[in-house]
Every structure is written in C-alpha cells, then in structure tokens.
N, C-alpha and C. Protein backbone atom coordinates (compact mmCIF):
# COMPACT_ATOMS: atom_id res chain seq x y z
N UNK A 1 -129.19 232.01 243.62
CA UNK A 1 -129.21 233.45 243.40
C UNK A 1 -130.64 233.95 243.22
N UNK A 2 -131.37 233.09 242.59
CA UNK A 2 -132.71 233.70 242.23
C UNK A 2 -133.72 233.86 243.57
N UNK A 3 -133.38 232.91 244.95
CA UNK A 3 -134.05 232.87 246.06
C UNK A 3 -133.42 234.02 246.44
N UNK A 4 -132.62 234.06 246.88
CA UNK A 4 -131.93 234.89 247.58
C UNK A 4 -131.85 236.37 247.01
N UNK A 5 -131.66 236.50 245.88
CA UNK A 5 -132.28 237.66 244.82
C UNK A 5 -133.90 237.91 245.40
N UNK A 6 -134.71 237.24 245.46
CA UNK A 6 -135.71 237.74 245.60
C UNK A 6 -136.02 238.19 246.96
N UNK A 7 -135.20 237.63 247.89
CA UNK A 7 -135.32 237.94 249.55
C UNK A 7 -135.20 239.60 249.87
N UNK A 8 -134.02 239.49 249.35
CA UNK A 8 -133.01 240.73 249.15
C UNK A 8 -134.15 241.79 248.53
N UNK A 9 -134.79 241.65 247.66
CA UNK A 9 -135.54 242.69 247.14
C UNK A 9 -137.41 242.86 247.93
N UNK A 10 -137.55 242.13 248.44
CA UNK A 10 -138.46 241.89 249.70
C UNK A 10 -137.98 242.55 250.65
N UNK A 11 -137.08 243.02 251.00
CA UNK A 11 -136.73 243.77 252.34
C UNK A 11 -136.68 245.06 251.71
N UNK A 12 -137.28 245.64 250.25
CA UNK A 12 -137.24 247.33 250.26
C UNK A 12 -138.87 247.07 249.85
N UNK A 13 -139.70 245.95 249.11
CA UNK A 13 -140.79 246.49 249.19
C UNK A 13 -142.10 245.81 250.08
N UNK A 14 -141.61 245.26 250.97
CA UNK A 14 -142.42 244.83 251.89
C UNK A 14 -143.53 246.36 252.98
N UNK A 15 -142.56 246.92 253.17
CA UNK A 15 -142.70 247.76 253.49
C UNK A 15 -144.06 248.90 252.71
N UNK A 16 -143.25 249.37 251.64
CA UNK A 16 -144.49 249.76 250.34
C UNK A 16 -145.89 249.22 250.61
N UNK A 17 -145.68 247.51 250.67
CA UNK A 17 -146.90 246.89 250.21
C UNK A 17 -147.78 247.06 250.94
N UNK A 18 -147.05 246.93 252.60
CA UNK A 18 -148.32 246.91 253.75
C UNK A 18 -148.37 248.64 253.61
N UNK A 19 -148.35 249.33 253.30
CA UNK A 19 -148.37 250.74 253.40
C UNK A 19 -149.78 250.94 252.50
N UNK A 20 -149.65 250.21 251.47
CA UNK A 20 -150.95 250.09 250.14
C UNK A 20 -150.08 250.91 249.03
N UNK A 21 -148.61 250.86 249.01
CA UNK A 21 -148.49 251.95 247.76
C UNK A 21 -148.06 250.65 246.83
N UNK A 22 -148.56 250.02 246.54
CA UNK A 22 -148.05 249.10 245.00
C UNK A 22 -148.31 249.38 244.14
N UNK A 23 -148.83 250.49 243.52
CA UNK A 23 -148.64 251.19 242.15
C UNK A 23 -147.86 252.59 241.74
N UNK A 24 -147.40 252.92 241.04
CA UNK A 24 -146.37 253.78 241.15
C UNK A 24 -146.78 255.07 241.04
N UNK A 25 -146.06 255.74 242.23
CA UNK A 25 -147.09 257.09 242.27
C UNK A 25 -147.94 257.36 243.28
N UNK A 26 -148.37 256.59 243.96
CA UNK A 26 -149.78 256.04 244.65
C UNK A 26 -149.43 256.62 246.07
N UNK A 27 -150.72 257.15 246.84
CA UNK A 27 -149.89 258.08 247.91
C UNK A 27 -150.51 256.41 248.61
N UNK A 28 -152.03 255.81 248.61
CA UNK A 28 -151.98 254.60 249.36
C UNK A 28 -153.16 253.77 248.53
N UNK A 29 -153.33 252.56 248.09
CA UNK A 29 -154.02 252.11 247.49
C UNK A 29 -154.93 251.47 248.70
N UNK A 30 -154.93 251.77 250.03
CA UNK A 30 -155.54 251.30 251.17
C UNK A 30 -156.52 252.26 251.59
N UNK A 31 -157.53 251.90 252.20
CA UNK A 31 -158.63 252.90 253.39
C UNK A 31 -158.12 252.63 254.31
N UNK A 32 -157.26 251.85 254.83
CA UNK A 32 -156.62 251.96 256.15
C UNK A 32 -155.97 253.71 256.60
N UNK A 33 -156.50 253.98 258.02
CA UNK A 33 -155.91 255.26 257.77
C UNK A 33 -154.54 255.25 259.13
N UNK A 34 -154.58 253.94 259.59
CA UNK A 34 -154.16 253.57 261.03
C UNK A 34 -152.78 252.99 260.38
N UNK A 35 -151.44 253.38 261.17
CA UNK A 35 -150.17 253.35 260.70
C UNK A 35 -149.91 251.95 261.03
N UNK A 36 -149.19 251.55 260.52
CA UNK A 36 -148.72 249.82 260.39
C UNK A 36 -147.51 249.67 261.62
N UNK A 37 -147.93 248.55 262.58
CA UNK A 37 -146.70 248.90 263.39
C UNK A 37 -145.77 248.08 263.09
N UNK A 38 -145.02 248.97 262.09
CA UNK A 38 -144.01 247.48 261.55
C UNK A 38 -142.62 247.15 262.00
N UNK A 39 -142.64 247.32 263.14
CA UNK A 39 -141.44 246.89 264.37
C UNK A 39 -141.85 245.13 264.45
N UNK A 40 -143.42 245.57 264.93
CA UNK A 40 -143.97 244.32 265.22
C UNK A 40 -144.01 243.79 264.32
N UNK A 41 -144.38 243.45 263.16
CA UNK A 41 -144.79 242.97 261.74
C UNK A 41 -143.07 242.09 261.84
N UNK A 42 -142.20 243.26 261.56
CA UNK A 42 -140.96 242.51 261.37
C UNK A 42 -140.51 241.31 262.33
N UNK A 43 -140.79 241.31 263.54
CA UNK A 43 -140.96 240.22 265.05
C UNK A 43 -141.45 239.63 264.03
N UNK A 44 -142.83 239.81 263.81
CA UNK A 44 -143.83 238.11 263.04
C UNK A 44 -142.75 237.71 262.09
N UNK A 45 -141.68 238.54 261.49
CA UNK A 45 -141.13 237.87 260.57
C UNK A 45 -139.90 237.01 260.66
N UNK A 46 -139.45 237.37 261.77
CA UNK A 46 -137.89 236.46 262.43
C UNK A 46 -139.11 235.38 263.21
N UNK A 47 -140.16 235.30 263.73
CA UNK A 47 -140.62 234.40 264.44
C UNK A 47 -141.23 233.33 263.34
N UNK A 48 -141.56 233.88 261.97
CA UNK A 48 -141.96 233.07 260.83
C UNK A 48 -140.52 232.19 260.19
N UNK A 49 -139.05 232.99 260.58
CA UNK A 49 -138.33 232.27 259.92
C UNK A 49 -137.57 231.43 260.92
N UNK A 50 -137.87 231.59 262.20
CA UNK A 50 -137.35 230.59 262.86
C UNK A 50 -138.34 229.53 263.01
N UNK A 51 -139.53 229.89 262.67
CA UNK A 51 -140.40 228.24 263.05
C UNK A 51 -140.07 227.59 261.83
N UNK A 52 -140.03 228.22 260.12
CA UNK A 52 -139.16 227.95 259.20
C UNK A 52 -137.74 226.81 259.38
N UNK A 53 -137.42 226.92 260.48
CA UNK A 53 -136.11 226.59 260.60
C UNK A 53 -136.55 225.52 261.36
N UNK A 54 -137.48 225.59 262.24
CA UNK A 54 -137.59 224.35 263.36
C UNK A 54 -138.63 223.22 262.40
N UNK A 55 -139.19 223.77 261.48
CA UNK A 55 -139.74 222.68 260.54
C UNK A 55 -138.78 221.99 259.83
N UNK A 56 -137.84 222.44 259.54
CA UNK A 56 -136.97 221.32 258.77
C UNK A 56 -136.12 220.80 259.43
N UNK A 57 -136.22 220.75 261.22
CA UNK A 57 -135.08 220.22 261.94
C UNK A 57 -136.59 218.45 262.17
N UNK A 58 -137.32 219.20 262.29
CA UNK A 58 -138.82 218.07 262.07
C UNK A 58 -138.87 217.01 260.54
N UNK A 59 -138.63 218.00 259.73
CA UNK A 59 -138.42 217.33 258.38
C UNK A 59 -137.98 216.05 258.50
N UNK A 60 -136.46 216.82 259.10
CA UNK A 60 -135.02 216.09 258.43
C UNK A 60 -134.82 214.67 259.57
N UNK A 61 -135.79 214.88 261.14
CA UNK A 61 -135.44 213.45 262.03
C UNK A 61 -136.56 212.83 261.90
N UNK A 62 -136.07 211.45 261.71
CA UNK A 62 -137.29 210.34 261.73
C UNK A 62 -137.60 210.23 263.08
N UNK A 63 -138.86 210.57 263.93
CA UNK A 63 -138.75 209.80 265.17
C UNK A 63 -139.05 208.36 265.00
N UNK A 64 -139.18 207.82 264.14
CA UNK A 64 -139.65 206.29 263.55
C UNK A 64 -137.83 205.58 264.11
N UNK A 65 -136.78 206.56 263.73
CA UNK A 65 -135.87 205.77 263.44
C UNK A 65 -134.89 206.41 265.02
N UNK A 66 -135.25 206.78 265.93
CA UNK A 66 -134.60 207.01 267.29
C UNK A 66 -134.17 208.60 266.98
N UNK A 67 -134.80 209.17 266.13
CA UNK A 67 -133.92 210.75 265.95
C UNK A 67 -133.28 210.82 265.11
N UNK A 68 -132.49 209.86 264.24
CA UNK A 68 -132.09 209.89 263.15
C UNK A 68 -132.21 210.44 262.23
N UNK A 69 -131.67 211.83 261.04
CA UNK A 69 -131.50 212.13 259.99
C UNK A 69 -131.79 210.90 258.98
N UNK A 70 -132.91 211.09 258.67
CA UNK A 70 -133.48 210.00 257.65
C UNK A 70 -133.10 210.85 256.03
N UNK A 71 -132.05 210.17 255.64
CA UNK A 71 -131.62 210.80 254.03
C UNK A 71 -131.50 211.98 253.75
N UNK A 72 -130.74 213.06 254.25
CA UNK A 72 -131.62 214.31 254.58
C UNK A 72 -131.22 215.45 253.28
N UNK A 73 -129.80 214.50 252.01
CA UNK A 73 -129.81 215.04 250.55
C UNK A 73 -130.99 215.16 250.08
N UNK A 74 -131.59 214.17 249.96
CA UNK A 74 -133.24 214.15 249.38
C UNK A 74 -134.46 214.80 249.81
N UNK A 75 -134.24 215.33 250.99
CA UNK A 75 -135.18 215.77 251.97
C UNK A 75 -134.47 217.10 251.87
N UNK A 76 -133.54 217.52 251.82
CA UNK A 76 -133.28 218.83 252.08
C UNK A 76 -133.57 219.32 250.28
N UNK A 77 -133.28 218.76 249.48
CA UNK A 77 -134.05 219.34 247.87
C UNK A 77 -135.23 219.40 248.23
N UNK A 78 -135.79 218.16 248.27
CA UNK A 78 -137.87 218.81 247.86
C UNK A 78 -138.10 219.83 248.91
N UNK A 79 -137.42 220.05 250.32
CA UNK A 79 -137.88 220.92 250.85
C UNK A 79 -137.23 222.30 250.34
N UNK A 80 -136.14 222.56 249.54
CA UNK A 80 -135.71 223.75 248.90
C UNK A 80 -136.58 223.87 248.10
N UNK A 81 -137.14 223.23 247.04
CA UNK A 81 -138.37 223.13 246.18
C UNK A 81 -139.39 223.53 246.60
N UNK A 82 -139.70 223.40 247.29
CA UNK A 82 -141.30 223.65 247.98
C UNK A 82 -141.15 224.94 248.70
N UNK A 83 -139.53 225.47 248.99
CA UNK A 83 -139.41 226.90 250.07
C UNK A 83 -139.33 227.48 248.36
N UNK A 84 -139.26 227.37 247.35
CA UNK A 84 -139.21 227.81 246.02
C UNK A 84 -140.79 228.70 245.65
N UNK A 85 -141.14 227.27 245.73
CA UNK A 85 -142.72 226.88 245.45
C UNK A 85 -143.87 227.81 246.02
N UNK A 86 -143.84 227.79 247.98
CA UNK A 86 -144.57 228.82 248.31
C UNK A 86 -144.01 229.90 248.01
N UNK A 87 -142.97 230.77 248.07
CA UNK A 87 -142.56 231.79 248.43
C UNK A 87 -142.54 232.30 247.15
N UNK A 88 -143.07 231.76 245.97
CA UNK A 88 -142.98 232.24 244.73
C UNK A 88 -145.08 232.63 244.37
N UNK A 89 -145.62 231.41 244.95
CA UNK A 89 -146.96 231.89 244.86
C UNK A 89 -147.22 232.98 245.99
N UNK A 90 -146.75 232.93 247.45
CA UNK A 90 -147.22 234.18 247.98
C UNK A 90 -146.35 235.18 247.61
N UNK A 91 -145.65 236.20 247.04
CA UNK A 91 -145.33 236.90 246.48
C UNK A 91 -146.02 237.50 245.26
N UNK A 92 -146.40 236.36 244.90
CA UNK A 92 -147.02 236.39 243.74
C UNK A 92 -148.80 236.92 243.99
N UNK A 93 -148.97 236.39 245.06
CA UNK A 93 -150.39 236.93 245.06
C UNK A 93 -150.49 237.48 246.18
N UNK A 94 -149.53 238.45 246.69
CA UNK A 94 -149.84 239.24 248.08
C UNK A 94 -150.09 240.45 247.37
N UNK A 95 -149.88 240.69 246.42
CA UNK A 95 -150.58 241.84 245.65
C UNK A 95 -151.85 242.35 245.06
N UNK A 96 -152.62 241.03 245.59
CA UNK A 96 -154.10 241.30 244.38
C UNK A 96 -154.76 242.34 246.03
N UNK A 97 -155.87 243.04 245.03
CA UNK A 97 -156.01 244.21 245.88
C UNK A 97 -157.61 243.38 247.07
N UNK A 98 -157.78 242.23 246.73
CA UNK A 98 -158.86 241.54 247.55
C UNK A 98 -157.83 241.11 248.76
N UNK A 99 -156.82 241.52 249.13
CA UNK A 99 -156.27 241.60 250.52
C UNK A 99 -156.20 242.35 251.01
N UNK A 100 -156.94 242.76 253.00
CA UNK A 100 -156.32 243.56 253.32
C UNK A 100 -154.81 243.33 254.28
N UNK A 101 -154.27 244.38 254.86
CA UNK A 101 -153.51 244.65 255.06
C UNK A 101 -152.53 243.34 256.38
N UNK A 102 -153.78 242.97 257.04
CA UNK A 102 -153.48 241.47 257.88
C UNK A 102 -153.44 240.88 257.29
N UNK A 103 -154.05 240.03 256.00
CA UNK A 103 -153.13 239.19 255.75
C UNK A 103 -152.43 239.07 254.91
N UNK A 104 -152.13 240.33 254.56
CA UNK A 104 -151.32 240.39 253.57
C UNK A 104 -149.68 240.27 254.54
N UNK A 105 -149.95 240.38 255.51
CA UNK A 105 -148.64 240.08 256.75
C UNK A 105 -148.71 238.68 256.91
N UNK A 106 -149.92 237.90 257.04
CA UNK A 106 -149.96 236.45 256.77
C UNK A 106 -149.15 236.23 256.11
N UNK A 107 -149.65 236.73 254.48
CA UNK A 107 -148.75 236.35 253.24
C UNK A 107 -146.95 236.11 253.15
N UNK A 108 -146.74 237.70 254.12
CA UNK A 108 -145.25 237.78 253.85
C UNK A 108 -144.38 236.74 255.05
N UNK A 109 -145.48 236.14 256.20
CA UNK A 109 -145.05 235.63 256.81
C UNK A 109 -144.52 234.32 256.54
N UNK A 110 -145.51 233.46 255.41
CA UNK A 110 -145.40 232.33 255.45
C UNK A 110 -144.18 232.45 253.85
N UNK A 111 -143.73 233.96 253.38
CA UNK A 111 -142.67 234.07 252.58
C UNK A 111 -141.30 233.71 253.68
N UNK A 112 -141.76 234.81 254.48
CA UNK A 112 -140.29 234.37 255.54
C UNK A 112 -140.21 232.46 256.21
N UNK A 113 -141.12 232.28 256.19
CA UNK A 113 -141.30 231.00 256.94
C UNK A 113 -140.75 229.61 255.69
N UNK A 114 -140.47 230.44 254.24
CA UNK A 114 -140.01 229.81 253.11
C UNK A 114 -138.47 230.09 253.43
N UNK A 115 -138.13 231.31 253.75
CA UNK A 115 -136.75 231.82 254.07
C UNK A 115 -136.02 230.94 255.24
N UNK A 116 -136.82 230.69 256.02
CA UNK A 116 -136.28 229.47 257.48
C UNK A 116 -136.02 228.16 256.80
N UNK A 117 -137.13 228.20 255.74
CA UNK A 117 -136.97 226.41 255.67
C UNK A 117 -135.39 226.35 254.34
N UNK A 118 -135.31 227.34 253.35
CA UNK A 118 -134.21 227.78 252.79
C UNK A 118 -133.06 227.40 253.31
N UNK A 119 -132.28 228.33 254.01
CA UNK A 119 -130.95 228.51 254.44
C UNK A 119 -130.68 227.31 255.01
N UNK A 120 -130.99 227.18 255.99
CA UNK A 120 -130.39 225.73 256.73
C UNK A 120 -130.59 224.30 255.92
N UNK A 121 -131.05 224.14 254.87
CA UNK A 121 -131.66 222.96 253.72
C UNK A 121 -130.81 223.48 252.88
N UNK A 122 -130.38 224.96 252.33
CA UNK A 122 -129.21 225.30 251.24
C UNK A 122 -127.99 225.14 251.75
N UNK A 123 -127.67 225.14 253.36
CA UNK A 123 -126.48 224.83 253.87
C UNK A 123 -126.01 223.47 253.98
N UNK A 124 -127.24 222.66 254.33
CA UNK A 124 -126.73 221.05 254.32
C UNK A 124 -126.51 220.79 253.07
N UNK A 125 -127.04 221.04 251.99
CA UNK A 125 -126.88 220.79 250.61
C UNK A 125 -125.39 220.75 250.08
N UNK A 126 -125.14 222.15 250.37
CA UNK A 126 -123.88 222.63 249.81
C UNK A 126 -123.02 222.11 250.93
N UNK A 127 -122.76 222.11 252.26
CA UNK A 127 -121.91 221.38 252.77
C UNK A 127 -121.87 219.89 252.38
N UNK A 128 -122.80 219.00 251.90
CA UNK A 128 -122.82 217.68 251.32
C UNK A 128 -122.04 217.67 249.75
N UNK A 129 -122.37 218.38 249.09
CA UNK A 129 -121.76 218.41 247.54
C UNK A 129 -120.39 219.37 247.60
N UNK A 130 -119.97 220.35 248.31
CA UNK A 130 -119.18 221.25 248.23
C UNK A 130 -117.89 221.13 248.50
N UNK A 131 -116.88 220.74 248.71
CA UNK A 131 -115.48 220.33 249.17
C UNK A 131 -115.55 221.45 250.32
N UNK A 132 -115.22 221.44 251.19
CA UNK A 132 -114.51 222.64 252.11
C UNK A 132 -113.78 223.85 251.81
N UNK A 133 -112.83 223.04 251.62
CA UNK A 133 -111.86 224.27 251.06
C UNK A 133 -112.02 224.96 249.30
N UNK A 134 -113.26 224.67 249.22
CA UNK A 134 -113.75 225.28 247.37
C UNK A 134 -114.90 225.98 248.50
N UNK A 135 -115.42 225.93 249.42
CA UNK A 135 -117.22 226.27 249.94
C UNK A 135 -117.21 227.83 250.02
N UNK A 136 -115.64 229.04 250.14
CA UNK A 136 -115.70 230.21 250.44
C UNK A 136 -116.16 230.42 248.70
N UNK A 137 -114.81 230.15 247.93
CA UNK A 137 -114.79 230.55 246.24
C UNK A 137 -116.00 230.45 245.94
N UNK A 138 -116.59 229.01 245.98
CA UNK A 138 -117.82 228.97 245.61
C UNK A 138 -118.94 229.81 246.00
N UNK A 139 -119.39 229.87 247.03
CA UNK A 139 -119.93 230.76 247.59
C UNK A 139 -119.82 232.16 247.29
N UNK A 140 -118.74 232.32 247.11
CA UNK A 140 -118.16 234.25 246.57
C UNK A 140 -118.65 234.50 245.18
N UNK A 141 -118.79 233.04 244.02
CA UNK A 141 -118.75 233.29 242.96
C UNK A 141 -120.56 233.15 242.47
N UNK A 142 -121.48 232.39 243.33
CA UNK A 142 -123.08 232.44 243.33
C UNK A 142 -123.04 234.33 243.88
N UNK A 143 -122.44 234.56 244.50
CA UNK A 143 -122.49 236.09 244.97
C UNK A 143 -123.29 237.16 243.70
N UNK A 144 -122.42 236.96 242.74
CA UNK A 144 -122.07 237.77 241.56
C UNK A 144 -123.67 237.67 240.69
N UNK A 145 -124.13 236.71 240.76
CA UNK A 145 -125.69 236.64 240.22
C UNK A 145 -126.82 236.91 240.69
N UNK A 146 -126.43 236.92 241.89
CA UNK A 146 -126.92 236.96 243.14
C UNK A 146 -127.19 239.31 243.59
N UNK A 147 -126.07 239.39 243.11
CA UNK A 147 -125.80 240.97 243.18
C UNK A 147 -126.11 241.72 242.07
N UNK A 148 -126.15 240.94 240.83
CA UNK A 148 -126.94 241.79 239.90
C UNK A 148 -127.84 241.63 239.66
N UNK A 149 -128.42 240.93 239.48
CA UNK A 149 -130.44 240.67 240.29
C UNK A 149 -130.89 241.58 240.69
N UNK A 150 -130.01 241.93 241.91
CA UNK A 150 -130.86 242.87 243.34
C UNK A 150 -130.33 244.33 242.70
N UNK A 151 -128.82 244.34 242.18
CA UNK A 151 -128.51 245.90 242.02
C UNK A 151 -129.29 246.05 240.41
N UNK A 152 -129.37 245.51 239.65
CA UNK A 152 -130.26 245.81 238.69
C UNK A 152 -131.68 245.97 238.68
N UNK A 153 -131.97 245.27 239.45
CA UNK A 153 -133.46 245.30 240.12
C UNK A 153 -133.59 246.84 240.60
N UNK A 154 -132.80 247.47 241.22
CA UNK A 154 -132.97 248.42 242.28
C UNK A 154 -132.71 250.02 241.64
N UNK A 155 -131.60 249.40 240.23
CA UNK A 155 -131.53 250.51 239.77
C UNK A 155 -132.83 250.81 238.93
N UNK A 156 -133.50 250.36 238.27
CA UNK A 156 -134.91 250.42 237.65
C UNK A 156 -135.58 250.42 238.60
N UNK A 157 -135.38 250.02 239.64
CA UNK A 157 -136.83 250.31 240.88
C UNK A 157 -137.73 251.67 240.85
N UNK A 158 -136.93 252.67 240.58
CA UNK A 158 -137.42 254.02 240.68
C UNK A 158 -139.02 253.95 239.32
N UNK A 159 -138.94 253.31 238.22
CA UNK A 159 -139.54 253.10 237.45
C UNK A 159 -140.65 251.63 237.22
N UNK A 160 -140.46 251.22 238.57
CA UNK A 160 -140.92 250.26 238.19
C UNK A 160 -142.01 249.81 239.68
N UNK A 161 -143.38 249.70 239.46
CA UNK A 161 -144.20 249.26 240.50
C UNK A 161 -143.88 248.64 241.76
N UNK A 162 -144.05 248.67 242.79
CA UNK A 162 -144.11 247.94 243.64
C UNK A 162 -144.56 246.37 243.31
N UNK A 163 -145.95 246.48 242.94
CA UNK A 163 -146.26 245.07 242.31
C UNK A 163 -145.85 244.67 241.65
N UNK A 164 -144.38 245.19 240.35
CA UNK A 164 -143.91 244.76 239.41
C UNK A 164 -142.70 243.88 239.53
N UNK A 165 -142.29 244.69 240.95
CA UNK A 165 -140.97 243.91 241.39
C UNK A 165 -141.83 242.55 242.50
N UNK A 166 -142.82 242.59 242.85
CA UNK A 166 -143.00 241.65 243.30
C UNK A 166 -143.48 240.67 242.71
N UNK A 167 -143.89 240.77 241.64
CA UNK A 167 -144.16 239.36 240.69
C UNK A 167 -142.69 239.53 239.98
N UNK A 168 -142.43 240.17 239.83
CA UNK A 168 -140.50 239.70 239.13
C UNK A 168 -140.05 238.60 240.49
N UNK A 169 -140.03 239.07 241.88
CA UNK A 169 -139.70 238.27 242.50
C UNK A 169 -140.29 236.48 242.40
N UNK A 170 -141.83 237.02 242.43
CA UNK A 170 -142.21 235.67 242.22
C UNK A 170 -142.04 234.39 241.26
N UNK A 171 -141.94 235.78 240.22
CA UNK A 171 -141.37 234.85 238.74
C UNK A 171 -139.74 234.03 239.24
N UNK A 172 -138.80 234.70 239.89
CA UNK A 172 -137.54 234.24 240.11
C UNK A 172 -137.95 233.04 240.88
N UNK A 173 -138.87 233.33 241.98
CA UNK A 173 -138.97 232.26 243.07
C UNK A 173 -139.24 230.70 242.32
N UNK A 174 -140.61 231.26 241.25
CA UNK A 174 -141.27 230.26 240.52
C UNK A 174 -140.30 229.21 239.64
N UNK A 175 -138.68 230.18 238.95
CA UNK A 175 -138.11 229.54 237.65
C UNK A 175 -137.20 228.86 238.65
N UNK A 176 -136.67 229.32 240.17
CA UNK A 176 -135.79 228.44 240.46
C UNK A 176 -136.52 227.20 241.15
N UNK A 177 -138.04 227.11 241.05
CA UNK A 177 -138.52 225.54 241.66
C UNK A 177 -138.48 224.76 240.45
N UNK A 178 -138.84 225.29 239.07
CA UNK A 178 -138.68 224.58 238.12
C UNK A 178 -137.52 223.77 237.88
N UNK A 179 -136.64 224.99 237.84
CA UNK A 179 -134.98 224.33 237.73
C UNK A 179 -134.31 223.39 238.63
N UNK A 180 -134.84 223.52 240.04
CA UNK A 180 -134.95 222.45 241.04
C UNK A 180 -135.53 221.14 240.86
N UNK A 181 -136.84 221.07 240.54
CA UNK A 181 -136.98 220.29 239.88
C UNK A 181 -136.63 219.59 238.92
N UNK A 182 -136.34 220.16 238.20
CA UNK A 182 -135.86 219.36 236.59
C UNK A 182 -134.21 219.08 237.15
N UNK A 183 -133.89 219.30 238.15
CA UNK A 183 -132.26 218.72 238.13
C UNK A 183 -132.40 217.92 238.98
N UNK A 184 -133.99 217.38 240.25
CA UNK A 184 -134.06 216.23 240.63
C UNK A 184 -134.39 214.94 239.34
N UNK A 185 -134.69 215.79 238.60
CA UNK A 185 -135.42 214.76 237.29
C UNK A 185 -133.71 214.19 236.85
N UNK A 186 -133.07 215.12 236.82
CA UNK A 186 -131.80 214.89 236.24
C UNK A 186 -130.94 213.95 236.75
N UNK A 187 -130.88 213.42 237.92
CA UNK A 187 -130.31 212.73 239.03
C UNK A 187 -130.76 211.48 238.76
C-alpha cells in the first residue's frame, strides 16, 4: 500500500513539479518561461517503466544456467527493496531547487523505472505465497490502505505543498524498504 500509495499520488503532482510550483501558492518557482511538453515527458515515463520491467525479466534469468529463473522468491524481494529504495530517494530529492527542470524528468523517470521493476516482482511474489482462490480477497483487502493514503492524502492536498506530499511520498517509499527489509531479516 505504501508503494502504490505513493505512485498514485505522483500522478497529481508530477505535473506541479515540472511546472516549478512546489510551494504553495507559487505561480512558478522556475525561470523557465518555455511550456513543458508533457505528452512527451509522460512517453519517457511508460518507456522508463517498461525498461523497469525488462530489467527484472534480466534479473530474474540466469544466462549461466540456459535461461533459467534462478530463485526468483529471493530475487524478486531485494529487487522490491531496492524499487522501495530508489523511488523513495528520488522523490525525495527531485525537489531540492539545485534541479532544473530536465532532470528533474530524469528523476521522475528512474521513479517510474522503480514502478516497472515493482509490479511484475509484486506479482510473482504474491502469486508464490498467495493461494489462488484467496489472491482476489486478498488483493481487495491491501486495497483499503492503499485508498486511504491517497484519499487522505488528497483531501489535505489543498493545504499542503507540493514538496510536502512529495517527501510524504518518499517517506512511505523509504518505511516500506525498511519493513521489507526487516521481514527478509525475519525469514
């Protein structure tokens, strides 16, 4: 919930950020006076989460072992960990004002490129631990934490920075690598 919470709230202020309004109020915290073409920007961002996706199809085969899925429970955690890990520091620092506006699209790229390596590493996961016929319930019931995150988030949004929700995001990104961690410790 806390990844996915934070995704979810990245798709209202991504937008803001490359604009330069991350402080509240702010008509643009940028000298850019040239409009953002963010049709394109968004392309860099399905093209960041599908190479996302083709890295952990790299991850997960040994070519050592003929193509083989080499362990890929263990391999699909540290790599949820680490899609934790970046996507919690760039969030976290796509806000300091010593960026401009390119790479601060860098930044959100290699967030989405955390989002590729995510989903398909949270799907093998949960299809490995999950029974089948529990995988909808279950799934319906991460929903619920998952939805007040983002709708609580959103109802204070009006009051609350651009940069504020994006280090809230980062903070979420940051507590669920911890917690990832400490439940590989737990194993």
């Amino acid at each position: 919930a806390l990844f996915e919470g934070s995704m979810h709230l990245f798709v209202f202020v991504w937008t803001p950020t490359l604009q330069g309004k991350l402080s509240k109020g702010s008509k643009t915290d940028m000298g850019d006076a040239e409009p953002m073409p963010l049709g394109l920007v968004f392309a860099c961002f399905m093209v960041a989460m599908m190479i996302g996706s083709r890295v952990l199809t790299m991850v997960l085969h040994d070519s050592g072992k003929g193509g083989k899925v080499a362990d890929p429970a263990i391999r699909c955690r540290h790599v949820v960990t680490t899609a934790f890990t970046l996507g919690g520091v760039s969030l976290a620092s796509v806000s300091s004002p010593m960026f401009g506006r390119t790479t601060k699209v860098l930044i959100f790229c290699m967030f989405e490129l955390c989002v590729g390596l995510y989903y398909p590493s949270f799907g093998t996961l949960k299809a490995m631990q999950i029974p089948d016929d529990l995988r909808g319930a279950m799934s319906n019931l991460f929903r619920v934490p998952l939805n007040l995150l983002v709708v609580g988030t959103l109802v204070y949004a009006k009051d609350l920075p651009v940069k504020g929700i994006l280090h809230f995001c980062a903070g979420c990104l940051l507590l669920a690598a911890l917690l990832s961690q400490m439940s590989h410790a737990l194993e």
